[in-house]
Protein backbone atom coordinates (compact mmCIF):
# COMPACT_ATOMS: atom_id res chain seq x y z
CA UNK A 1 2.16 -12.03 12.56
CA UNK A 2 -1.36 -13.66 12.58
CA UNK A 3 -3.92 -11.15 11.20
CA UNK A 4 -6.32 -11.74 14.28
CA UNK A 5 -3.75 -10.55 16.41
CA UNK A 6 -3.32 -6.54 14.73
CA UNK A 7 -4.43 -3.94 15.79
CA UNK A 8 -6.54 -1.87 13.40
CA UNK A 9 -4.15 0.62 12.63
CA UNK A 10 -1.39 -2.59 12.14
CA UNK A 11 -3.80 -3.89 10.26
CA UNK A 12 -4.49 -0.30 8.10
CA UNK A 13 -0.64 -0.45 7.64
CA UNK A 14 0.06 -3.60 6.36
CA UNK A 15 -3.14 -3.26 3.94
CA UNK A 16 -1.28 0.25 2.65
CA UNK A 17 2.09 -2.03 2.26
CA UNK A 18 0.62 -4.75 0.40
CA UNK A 19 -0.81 -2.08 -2.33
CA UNK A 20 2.07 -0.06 -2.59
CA UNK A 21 3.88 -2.98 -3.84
CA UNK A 22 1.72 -3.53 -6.63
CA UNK A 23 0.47 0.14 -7.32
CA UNK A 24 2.84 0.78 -10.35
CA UNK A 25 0.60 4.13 -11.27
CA UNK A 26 1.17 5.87 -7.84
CA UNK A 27 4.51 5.05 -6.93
CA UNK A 28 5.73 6.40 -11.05
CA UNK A 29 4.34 9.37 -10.26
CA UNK A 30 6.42 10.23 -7.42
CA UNK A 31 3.32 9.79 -4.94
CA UNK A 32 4.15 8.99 -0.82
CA UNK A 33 2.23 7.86 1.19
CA UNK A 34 1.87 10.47 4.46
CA UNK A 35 -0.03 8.47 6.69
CA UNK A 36 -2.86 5.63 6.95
CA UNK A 37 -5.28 4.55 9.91
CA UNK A 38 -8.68 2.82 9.50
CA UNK A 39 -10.98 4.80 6.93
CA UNK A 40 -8.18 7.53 6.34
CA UNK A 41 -5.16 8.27 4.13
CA UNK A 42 -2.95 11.42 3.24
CA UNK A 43 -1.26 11.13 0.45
CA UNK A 44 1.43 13.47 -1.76
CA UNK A 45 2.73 14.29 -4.83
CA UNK A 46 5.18 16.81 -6.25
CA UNK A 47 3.98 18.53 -9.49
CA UNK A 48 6.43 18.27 -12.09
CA UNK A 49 6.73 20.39 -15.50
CA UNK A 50 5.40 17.71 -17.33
CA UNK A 51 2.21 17.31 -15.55
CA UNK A 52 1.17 21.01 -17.01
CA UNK A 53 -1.56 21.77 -19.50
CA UNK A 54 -1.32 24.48 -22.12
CA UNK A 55 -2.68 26.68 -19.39
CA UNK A 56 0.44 26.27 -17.62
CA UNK A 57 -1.43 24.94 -14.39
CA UNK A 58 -1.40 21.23 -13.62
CA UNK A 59 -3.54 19.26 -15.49
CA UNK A 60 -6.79 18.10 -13.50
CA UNK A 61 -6.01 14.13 -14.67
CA UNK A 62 -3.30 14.58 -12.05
CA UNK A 63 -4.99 15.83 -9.60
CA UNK A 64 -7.88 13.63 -10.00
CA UNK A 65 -5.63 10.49 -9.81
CA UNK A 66 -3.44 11.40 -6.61
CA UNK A 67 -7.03 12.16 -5.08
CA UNK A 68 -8.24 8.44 -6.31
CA UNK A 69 -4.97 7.11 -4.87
CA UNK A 70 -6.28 8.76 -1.27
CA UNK A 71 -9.34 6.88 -1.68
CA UNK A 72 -8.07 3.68 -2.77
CA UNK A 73 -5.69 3.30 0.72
CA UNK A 74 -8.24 4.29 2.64
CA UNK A 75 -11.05 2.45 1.65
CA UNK A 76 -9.02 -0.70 1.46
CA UNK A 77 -8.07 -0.10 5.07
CA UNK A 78 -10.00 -2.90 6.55
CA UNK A 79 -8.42 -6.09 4.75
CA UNK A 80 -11.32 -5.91 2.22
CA UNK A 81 -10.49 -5.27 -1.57
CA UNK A 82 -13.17 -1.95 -2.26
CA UNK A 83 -12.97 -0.73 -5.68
CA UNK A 84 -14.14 3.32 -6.92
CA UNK A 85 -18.02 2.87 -8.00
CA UNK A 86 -18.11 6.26 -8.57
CA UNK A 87 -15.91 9.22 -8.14
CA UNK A 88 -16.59 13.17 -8.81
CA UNK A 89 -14.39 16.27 -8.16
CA UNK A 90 -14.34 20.09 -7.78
CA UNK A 91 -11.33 22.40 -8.91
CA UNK A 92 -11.61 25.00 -6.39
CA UNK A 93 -8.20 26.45 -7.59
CA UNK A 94 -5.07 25.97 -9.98
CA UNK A 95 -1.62 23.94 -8.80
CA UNK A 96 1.36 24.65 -10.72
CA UNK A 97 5.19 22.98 -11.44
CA UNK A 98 6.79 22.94 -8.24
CA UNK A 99 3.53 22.67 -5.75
CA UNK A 100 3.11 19.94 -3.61
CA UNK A 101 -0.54 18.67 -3.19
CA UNK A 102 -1.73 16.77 -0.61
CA UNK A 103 -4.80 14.59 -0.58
CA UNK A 104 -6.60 13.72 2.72
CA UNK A 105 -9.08 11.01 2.84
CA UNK A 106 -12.13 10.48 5.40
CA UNK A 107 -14.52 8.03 5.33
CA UNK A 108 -18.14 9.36 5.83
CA UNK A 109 -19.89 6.69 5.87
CA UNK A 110 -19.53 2.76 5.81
CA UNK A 111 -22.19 0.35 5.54
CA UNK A 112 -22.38 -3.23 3.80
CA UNK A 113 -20.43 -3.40 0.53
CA UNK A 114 -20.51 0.35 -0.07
CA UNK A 115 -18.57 3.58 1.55
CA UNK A 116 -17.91 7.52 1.20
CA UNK A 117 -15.28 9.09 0.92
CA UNK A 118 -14.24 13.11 1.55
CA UNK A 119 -10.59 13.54 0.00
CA UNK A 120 -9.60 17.41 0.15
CA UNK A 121 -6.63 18.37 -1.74
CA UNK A 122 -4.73 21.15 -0.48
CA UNK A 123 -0.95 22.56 -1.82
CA UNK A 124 2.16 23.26 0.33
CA UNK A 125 0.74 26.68 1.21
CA UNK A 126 -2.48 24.95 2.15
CA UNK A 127 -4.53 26.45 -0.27
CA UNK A 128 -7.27 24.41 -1.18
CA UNK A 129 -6.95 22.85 -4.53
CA UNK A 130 -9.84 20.42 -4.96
CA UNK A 131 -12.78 18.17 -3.41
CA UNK A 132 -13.50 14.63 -4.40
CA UNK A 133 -16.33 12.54 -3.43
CA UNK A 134 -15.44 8.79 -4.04
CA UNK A 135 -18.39 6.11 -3.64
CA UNK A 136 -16.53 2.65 -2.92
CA UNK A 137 -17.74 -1.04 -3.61
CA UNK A 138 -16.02 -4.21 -1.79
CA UNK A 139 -15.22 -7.29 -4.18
CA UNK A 140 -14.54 -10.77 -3.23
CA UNK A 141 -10.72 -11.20 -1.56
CA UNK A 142 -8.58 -9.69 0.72
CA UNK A 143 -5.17 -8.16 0.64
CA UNK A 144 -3.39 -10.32 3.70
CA UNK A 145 -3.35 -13.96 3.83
CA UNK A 146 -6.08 -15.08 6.64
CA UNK A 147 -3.65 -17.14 8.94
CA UNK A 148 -6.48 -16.89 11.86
């Protein structure tokens, strides 16, 4: 399928499909993919025991890094490799062995190079967990071929 010829959620898709295949980090830590669509992901991840701190809670690294994930698929929605600039979150509450977060990306803004992101992180319960703020940067290269 030429590239010209998706649709922009096609075209959010195969983006998501072509860095799943290579994103070692996400996919070892149990992470799925919920959905993608231009500017947005939701992605999840079951806490295991050994993501747990000495408070028994799960450690913020964790929760940090299946928020970046969000980010990554849906700032690299477009066909255009973004990297994190900068990234800051807030741990609004604890998530423990057994929860299942969930990490919802929204663009905010896009506009030349650089982007926002919003990624909320909620549990099963839908408690909210955390709030990132991820500033993105586009780089040279794509993730699909050009065939147009």
């Amino acid at each position: 399928m030429m590239q010209a010829s998706l649709t922009a959620q096609e075209l959010a898709d195969a983006c998501a499909d072509s860095m799943w295949r290579e994103d070692n980090a996400s996919r070892h830590l149990g992470m799925a993919i919920e959905r993608v669509a231009p500017g947005v992901a939701v992605v999840s991840m079951l806490i295991k025991p050994e993501m747990t701190n000495g408070h028994g809670t799960c450690h913020g690294g964790y929760i940090f890094t299946l928020a970046d994930s969000a980010f990554a698929f849906a700032c690299n929605s477009y066909n255009q490799r973004a990297v994190a600039q900068h990234c800051s979150i807030t741990y609004i509450a604890p998530a423990f062995a057994g929860d299942r977060l969930t990490a919802t990306a929204r663009e905010v803004s896009r506009r030349g190079r650089g982007a926002i992101y919003d990624i909320n992180i909620i549990n099963q319960n839908g408690e909210h967990v955390a709030e990132f703020r991820g500033h993105s940067r586009t780089v040279k290269g794509t993730h699909l071929p050009d065939q147009a």
